[in-house]
PDB file of N, CA and C in Angstrom:
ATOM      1  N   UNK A   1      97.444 123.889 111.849  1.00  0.00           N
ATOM      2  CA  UNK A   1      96.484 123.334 112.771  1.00  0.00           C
ATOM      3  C   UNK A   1      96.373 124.298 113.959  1.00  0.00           C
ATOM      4  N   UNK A   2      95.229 125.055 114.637  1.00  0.00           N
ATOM      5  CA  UNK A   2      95.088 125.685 115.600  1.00  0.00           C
ATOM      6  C   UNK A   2      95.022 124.498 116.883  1.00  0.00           C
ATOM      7  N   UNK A   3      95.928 124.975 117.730  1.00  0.00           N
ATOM      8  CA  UNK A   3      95.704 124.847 118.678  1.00  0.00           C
ATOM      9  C   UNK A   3      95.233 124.637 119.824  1.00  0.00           C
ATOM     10  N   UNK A   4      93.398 125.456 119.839  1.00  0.00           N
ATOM     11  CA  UNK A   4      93.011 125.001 120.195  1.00  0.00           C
ATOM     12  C   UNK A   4      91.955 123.740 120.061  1.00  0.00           C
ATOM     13  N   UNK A   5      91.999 123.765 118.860  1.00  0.00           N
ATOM     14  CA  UNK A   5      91.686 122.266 118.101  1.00  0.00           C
ATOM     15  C   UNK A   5      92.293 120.773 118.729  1.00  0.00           C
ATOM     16  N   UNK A   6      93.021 121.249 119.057  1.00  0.00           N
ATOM     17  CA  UNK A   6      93.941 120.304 119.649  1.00  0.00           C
ATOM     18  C   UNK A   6      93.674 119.685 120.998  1.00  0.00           C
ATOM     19  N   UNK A   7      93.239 120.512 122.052  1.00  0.00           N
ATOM     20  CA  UNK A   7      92.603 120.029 122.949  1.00  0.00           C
ATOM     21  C   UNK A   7      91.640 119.505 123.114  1.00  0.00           C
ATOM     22  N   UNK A   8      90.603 118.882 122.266  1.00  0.00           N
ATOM     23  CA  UNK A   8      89.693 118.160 122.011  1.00  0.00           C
ATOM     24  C   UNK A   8      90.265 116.558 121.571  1.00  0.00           C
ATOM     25  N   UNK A   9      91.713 116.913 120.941  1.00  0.00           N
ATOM     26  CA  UNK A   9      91.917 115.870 120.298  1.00  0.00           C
ATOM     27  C   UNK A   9      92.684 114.601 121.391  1.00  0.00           C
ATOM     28  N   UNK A  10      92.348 113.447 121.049  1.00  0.00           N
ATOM     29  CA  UNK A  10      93.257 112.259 122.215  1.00  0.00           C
ATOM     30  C   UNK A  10      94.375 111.800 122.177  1.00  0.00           C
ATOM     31  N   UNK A  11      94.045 111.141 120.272  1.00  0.00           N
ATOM     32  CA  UNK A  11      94.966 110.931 119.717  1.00  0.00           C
ATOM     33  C   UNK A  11      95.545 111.177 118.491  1.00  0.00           C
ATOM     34  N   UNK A  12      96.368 111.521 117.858  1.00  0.00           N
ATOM     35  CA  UNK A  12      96.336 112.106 116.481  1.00  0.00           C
ATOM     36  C   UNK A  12      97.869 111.013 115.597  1.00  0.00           C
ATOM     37  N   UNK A  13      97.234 110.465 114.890  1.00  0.00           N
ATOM     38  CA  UNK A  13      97.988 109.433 114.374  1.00  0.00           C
ATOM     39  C   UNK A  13      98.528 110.474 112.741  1.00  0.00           C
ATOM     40  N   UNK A  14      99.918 110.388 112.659  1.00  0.00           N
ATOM     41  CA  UNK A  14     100.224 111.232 111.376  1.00  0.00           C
ATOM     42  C   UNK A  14     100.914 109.665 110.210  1.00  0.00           C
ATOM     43  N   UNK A  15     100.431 109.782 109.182  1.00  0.00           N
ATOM     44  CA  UNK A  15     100.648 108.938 108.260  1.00  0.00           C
ATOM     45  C   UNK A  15     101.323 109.410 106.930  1.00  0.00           C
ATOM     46  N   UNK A  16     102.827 109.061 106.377  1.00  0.00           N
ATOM     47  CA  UNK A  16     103.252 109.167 105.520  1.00  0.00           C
ATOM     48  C   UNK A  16     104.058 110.333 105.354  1.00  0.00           C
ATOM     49  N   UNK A  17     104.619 111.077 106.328  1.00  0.00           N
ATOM     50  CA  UNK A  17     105.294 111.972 106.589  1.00  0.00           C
ATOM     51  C   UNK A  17     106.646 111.664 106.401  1.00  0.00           C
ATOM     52  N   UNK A  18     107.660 113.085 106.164  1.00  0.00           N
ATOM     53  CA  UNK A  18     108.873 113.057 105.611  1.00  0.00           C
ATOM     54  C   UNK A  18     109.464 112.751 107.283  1.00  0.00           C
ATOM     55  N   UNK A  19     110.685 112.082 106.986  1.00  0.00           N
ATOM     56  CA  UNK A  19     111.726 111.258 108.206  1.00  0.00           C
ATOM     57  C   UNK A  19     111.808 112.517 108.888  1.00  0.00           C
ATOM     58  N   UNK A  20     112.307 113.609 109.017  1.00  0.00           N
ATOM     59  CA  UNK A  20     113.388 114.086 109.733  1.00  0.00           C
ATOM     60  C   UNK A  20     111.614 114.622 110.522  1.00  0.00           C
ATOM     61  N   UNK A  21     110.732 114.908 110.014  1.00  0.00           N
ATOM     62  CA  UNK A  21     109.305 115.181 110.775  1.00  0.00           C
ATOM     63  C   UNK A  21     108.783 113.975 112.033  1.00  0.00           C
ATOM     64  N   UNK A  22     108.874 113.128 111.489  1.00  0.00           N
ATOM     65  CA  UNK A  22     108.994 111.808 112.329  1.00  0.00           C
ATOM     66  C   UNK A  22     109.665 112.018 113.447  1.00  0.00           C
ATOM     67  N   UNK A  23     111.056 112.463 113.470  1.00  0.00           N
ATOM     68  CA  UNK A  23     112.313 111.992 114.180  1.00  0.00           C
ATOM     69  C   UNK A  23     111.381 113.343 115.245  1.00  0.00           C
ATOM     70  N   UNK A  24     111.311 114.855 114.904  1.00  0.00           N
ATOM     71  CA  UNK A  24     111.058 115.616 115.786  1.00  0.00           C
ATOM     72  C   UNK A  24     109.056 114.866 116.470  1.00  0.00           C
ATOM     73  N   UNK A  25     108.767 114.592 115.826  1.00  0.00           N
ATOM     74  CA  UNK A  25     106.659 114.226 116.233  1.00  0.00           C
ATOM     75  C   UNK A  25     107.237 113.134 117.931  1.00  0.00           C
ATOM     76  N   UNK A  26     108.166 111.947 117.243  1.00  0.00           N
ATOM     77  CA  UNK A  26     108.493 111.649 117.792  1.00  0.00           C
ATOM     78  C   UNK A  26     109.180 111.473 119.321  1.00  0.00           C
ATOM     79  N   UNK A  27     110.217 112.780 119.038  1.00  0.00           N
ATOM     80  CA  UNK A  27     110.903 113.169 120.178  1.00  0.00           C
ATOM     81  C   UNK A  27     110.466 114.073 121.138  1.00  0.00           C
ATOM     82  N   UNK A  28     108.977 114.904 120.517  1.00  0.00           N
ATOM     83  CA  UNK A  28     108.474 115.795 121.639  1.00  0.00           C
ATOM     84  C   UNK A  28     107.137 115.099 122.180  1.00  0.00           C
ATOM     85  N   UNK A  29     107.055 113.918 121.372  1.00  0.00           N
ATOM     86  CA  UNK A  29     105.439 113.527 122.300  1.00  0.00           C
ATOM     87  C   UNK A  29     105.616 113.474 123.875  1.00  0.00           C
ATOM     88  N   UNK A  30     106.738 113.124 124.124  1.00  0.00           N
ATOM     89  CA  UNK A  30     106.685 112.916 125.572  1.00  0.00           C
ATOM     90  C   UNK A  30     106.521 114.004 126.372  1.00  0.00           C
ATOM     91  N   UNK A  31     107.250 115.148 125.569  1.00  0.00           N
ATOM     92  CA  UNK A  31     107.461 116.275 126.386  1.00  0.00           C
ATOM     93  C   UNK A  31     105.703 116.742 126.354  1.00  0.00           C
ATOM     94  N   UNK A  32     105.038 116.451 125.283  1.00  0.00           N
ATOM     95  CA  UNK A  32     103.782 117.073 125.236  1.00  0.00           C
ATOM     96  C   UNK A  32     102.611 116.313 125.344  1.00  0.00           C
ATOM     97  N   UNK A  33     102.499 115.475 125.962  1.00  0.00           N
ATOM     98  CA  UNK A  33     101.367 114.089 126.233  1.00  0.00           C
ATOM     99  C   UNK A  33     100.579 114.242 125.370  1.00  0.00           C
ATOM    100  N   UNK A  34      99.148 115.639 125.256  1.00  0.00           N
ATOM    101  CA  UNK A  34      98.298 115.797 125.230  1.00  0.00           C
ATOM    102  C   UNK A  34      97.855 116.302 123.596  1.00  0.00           C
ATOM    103  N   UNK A  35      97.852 115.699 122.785  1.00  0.00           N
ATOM    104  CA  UNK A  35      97.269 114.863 122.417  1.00  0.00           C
ATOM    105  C   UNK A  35      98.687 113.541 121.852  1.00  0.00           C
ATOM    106  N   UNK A  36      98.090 112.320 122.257  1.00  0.00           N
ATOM    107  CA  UNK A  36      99.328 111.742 121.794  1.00  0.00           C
ATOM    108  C   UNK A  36      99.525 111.308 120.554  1.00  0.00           C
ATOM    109  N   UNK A  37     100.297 111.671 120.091  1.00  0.00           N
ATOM    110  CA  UNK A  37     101.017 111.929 118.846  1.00  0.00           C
ATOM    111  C   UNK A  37     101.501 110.955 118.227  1.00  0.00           C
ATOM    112  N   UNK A  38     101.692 110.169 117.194  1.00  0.00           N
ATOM    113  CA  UNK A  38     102.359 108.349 116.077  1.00  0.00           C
ATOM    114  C   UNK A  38     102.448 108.830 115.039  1.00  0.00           C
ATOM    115  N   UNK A  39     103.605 108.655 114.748  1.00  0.00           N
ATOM    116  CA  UNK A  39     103.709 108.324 113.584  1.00  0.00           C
ATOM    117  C   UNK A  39     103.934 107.386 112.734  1.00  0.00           C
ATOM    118  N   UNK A  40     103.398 107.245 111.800  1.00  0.00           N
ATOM    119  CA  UNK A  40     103.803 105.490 110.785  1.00  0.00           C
ATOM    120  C   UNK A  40     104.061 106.016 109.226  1.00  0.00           C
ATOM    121  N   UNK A  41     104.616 104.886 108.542  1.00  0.00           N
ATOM    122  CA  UNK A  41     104.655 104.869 107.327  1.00  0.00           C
ATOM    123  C   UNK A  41     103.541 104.650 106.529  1.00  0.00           C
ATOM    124  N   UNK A  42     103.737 105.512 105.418  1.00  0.00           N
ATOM    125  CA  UNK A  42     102.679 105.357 104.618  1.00  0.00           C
ATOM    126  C   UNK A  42     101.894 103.295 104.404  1.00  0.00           C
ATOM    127  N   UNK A  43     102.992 102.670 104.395  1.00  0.00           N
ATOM    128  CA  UNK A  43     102.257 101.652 104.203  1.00  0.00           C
ATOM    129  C   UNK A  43     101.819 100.827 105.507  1.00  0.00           C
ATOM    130  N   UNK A  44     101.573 101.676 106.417  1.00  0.00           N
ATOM    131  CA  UNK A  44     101.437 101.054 107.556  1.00  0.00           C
ATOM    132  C   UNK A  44      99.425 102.292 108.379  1.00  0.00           C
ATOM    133  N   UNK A  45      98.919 102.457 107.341  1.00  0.00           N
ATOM    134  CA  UNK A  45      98.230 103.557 107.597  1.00  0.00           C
ATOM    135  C   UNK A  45      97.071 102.146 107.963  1.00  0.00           C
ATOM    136  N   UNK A  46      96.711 101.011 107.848  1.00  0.00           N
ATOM    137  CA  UNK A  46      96.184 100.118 108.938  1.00  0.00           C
ATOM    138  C   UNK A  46      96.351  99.954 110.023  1.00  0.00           C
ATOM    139  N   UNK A  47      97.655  99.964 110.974  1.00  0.00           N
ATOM    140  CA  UNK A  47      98.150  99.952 111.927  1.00  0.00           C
ATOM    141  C   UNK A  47      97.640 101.332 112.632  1.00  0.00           C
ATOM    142  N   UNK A  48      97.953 102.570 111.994  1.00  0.00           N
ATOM    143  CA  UNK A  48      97.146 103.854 112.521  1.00  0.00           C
ATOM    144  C   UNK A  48      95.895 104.004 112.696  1.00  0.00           C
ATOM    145  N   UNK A  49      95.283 103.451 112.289  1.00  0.00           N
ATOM    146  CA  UNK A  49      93.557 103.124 112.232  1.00  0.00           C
ATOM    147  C   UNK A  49      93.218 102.752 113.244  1.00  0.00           C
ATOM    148  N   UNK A  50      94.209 101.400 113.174  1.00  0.00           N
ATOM    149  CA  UNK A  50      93.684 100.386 114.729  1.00  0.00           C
ATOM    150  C   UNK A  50      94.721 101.011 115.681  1.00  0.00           C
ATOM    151  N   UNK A  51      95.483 101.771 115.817  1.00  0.00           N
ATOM    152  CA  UNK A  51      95.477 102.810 116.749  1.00  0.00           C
ATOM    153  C   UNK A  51      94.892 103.462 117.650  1.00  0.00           C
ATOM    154  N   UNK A  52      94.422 103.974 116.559  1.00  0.00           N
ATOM    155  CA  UNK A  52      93.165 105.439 116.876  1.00  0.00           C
ATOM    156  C   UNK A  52      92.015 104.742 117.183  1.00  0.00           C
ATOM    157  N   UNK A  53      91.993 103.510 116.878  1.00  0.00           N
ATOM    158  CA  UNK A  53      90.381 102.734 117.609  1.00  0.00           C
ATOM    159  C   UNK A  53      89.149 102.954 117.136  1.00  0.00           C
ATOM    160  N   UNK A  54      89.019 103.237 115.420  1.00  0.00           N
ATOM    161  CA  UNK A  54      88.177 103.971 114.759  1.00  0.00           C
ATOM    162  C   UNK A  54      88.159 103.173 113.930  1.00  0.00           C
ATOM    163  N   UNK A  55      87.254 103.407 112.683  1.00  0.00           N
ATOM    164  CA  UNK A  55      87.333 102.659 111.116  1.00  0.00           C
ATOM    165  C   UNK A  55      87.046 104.020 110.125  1.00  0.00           C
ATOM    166  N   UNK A  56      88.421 104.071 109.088  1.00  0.00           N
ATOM    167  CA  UNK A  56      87.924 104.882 107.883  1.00  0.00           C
ATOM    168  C   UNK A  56      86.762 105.161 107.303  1.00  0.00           C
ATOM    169  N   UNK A  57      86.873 106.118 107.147  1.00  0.00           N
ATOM    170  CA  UNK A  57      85.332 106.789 106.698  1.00  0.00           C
ATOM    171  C   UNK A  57      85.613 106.601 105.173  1.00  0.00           C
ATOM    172  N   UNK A  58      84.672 105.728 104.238  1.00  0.00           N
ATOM    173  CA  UNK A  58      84.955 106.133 103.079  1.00  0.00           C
ATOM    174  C   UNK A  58      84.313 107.736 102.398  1.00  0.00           C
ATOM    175  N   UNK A  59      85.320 108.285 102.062  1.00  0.00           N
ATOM    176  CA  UNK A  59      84.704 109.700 101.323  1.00  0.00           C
ATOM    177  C   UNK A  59      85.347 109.907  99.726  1.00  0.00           C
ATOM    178  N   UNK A  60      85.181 108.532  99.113  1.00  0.00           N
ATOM    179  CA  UNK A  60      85.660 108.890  97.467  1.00  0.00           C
ATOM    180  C   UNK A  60      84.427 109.248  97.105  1.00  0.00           C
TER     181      UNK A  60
END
């Protein structure tokens, strides 16, 4: 992901990611506010949605 991509972004919700990725997304959001950073479990990728304050785009 570039970087400066990133500064556009608000919030960036990550879904279904391996633990020990979690544990670090987790532990530096604070240090890095901007864009703020969640993570959830794969079966929790509703909860990330209504997060992010958006509705899935269907693209099958």
């Amino acid at each position: 992901m570039k970087l400066a991509a990133l500064q556009k972004v608000e919030r960036y919700a990550i879904v279904g990611t391996l633990d020990w990725m979690c544990k670090i997304i987790d532990t530096l959001n604070p240090v890095f506010p901007d864009p703020d950073m969640r993570t959830f479990p794969v079966d929790q990728e509703n909860n990330a949605w209504a997060w992010l304050d958006v509705e899935p785009s269907s693209q099958e």
